[in-house]
Protein backbone atom coordinates (compact mmCIF):
# COMPACT_ATOMS: atom_id res chain seq x y z
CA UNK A 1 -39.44 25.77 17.71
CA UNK A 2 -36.79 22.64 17.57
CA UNK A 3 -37.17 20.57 19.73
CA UNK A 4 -34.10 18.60 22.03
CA UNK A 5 -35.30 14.95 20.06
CA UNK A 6 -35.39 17.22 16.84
CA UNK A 7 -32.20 18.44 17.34
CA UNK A 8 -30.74 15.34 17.97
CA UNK A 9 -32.01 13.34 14.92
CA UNK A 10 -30.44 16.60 12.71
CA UNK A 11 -27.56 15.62 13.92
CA UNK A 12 -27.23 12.10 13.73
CA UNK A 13 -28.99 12.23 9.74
CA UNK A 14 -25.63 14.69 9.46
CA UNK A 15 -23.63 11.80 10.95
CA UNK A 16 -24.63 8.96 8.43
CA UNK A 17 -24.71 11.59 5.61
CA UNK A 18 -20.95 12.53 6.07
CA UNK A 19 -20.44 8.67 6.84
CA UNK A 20 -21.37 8.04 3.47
CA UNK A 21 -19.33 10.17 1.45
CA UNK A 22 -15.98 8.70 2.99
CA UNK A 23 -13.72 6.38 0.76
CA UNK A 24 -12.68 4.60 3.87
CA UNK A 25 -14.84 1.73 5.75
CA UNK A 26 -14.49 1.99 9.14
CA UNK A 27 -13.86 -1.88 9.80
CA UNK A 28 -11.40 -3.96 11.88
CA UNK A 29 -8.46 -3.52 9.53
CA UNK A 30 -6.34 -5.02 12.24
CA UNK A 31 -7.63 -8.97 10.63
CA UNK A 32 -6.03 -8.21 7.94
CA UNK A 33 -2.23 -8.88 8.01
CA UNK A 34 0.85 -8.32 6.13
CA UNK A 35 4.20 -9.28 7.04
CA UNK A 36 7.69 -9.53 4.54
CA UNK A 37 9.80 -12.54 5.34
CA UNK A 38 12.87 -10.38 6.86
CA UNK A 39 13.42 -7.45 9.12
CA UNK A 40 16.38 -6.62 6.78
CA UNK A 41 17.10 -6.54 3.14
CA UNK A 42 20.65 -5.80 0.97
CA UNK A 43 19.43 -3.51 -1.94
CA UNK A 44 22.18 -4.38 -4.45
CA UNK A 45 23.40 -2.67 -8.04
CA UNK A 46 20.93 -4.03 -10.44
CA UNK A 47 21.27 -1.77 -14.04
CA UNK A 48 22.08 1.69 -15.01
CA UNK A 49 25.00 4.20 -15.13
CA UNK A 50 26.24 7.13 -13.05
CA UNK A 51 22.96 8.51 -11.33
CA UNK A 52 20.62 6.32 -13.40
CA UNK A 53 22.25 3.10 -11.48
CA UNK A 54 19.18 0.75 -10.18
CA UNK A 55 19.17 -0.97 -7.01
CA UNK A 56 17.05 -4.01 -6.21
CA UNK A 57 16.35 -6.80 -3.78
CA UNK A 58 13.26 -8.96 -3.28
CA UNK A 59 10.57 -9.32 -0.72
CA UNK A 60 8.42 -12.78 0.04
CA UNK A 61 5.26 -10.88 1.57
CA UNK A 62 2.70 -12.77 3.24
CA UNK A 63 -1.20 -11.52 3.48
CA UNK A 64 -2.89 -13.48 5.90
CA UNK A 65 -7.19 -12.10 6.19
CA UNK A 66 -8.08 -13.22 9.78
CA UNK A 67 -11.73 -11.52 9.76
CA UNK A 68 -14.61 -13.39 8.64
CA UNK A 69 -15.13 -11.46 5.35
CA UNK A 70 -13.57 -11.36 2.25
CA UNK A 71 -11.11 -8.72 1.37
CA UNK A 72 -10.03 -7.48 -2.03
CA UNK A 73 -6.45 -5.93 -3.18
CA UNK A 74 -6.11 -3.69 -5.83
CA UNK A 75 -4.05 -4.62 -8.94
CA UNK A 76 -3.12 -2.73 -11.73
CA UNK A 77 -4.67 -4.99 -14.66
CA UNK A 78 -7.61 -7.12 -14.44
CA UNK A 79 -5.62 -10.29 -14.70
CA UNK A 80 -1.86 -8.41 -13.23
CA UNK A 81 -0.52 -11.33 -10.70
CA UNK A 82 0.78 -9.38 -8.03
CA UNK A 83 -1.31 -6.59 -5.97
CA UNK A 84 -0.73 -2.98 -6.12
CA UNK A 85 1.88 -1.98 -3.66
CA UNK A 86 3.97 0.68 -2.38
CA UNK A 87 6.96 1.70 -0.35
CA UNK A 88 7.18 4.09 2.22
CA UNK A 89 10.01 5.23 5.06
CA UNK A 90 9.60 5.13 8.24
CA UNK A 91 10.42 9.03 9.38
CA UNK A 92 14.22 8.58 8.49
CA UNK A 93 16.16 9.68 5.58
CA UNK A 94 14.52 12.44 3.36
CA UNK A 95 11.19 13.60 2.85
CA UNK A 96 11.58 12.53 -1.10
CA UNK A 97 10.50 8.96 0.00
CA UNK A 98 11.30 5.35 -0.74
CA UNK A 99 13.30 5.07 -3.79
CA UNK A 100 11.50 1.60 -4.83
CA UNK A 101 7.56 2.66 -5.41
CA UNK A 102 6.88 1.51 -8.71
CA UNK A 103 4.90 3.94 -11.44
CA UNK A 104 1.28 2.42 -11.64
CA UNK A 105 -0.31 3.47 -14.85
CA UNK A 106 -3.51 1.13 -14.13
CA UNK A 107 -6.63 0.72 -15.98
CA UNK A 108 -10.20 0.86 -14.12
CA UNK A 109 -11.64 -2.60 -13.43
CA UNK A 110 -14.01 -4.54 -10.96
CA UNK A 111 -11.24 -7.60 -10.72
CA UNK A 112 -9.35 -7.03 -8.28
CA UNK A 113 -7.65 -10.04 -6.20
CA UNK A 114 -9.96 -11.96 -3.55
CA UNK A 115 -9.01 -12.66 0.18
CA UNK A 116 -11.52 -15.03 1.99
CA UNK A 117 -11.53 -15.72 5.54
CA UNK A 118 -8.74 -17.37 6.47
CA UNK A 119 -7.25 -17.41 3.89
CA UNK A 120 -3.15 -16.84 3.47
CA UNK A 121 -1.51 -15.18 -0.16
CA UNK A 122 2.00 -14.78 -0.73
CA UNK A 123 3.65 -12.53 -3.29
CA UNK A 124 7.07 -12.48 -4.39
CA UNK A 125 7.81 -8.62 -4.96
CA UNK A 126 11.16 -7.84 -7.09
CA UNK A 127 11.71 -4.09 -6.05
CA UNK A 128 13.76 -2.03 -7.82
CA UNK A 129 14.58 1.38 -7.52
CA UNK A 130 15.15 4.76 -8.04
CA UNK A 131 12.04 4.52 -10.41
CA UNK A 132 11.82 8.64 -11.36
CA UNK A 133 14.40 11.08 -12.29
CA UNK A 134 14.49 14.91 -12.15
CA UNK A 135 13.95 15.63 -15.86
CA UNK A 136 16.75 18.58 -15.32
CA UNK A 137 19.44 17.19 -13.53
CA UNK A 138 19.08 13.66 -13.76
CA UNK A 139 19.12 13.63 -10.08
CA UNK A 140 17.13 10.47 -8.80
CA UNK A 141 13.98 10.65 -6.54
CA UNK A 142 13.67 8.81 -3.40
CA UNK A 143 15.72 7.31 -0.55
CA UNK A 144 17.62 3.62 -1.85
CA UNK A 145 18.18 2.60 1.97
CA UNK A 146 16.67 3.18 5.48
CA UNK A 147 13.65 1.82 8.06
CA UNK A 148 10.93 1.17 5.45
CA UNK A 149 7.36 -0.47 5.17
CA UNK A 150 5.59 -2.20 2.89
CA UNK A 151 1.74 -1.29 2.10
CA UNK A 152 -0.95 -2.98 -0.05
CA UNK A 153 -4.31 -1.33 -0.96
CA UNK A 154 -6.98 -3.25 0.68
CA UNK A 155 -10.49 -3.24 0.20
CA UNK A 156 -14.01 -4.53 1.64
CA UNK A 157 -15.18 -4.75 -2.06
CA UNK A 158 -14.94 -5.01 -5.49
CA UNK A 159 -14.32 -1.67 -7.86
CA UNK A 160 -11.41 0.70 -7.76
CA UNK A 161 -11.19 2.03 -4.06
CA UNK A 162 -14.46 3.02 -3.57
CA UNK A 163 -14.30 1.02 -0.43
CA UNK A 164 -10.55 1.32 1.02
CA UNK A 165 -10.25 -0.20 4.48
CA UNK A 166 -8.34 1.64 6.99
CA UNK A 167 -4.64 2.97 6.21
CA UNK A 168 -3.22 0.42 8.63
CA UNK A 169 -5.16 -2.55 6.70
CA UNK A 170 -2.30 -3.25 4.22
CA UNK A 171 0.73 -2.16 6.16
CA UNK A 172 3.65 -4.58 6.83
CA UNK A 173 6.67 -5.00 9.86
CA UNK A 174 9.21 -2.43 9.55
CA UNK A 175 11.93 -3.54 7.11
CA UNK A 176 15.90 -1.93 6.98
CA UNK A 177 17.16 -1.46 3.74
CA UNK A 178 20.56 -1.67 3.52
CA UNK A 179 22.56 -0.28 -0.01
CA UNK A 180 25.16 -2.17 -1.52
CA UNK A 181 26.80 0.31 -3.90
């Protein structure tokens, strides 16, 4: 016969145990802030032909970690200078996406790039875009302009995401993208 107590510490051990098989740390992502340097960009022609043109534009973005540990972004290589990001839309346009997410082929290291407390990076991100094709039409993927975000992947340690912090950890401000064709 269980009793009440008995019960209770079954279900708390269940607790902890599903706790611990989560790739997300719970944790005050909110101290950790990213913001791009304008509320509105001019994605102009950069390269290409007919629907292989490439449109770009450039984004200062500015990590500020305002907890009181350190804080890791992923990066593709173990010495890559800039942190893994991506792109995404804000609800408008298409559901194909943002046209400017780059295609990370990334080895597995324990290098990724350090944050202390208080501490401030900046990043100077050249994005570019459409990065994918259909393979039968030559159609691109992805939406060149619209309300967009930027988003790093943020961590509470070392290795490769075994300990993401919270989705909102890397996001930026809303950005407009606006398409010069």
């Amino acid at each position: 016969m269980r009793t009440r107590g008995h019960t209770l510490a079954i279900g708390v051990a269940a607790l902890i145990a599903t706790l611990g098989c989560t790739n997300v740390v719970s944790s005050d992502s909110s101290n950790v802030v990213l913001r791009t340097d304008r509320s509105e960009y001019v994605a102009s022609y950069v390269d290409g032909e007919g629907s292989y043109r490439q449109y770009g534009f450039t984004i200062h973005a500015r990590l500020e970690n305002r907890g009181a540990t350190t804080v890791y972004l992923a990066r593709c290589y173990p010495n890559s200078g800039q942190p893994v990001f991506s792109v995404e839309l804000n609800g408008e346009g298409d559901n194909k996406g943002a046209a400017y997410n780059g295609v990370w082929a990334c080895v597995g290291h324990d290098r990724q790039i350090q944050i202390r407390p208080g501490e401030v990076r900046t990043d100077v991100l050249h994005l570019r875009g459409p990065n994918s094709f259909d393979g039968l039409t030559g159609e691109p993927f992805g939406t060149l302009a619209g309300k967009m975000q930027l988003r790093y992947e943020v961590q509470s340690c070392r290795g490769d995401g075994a300990c993401k912090l919270g989705r909102n950890a890397g996001e930026s401000n809303f950005f407009t993208v606006k398409l010069v064709p």
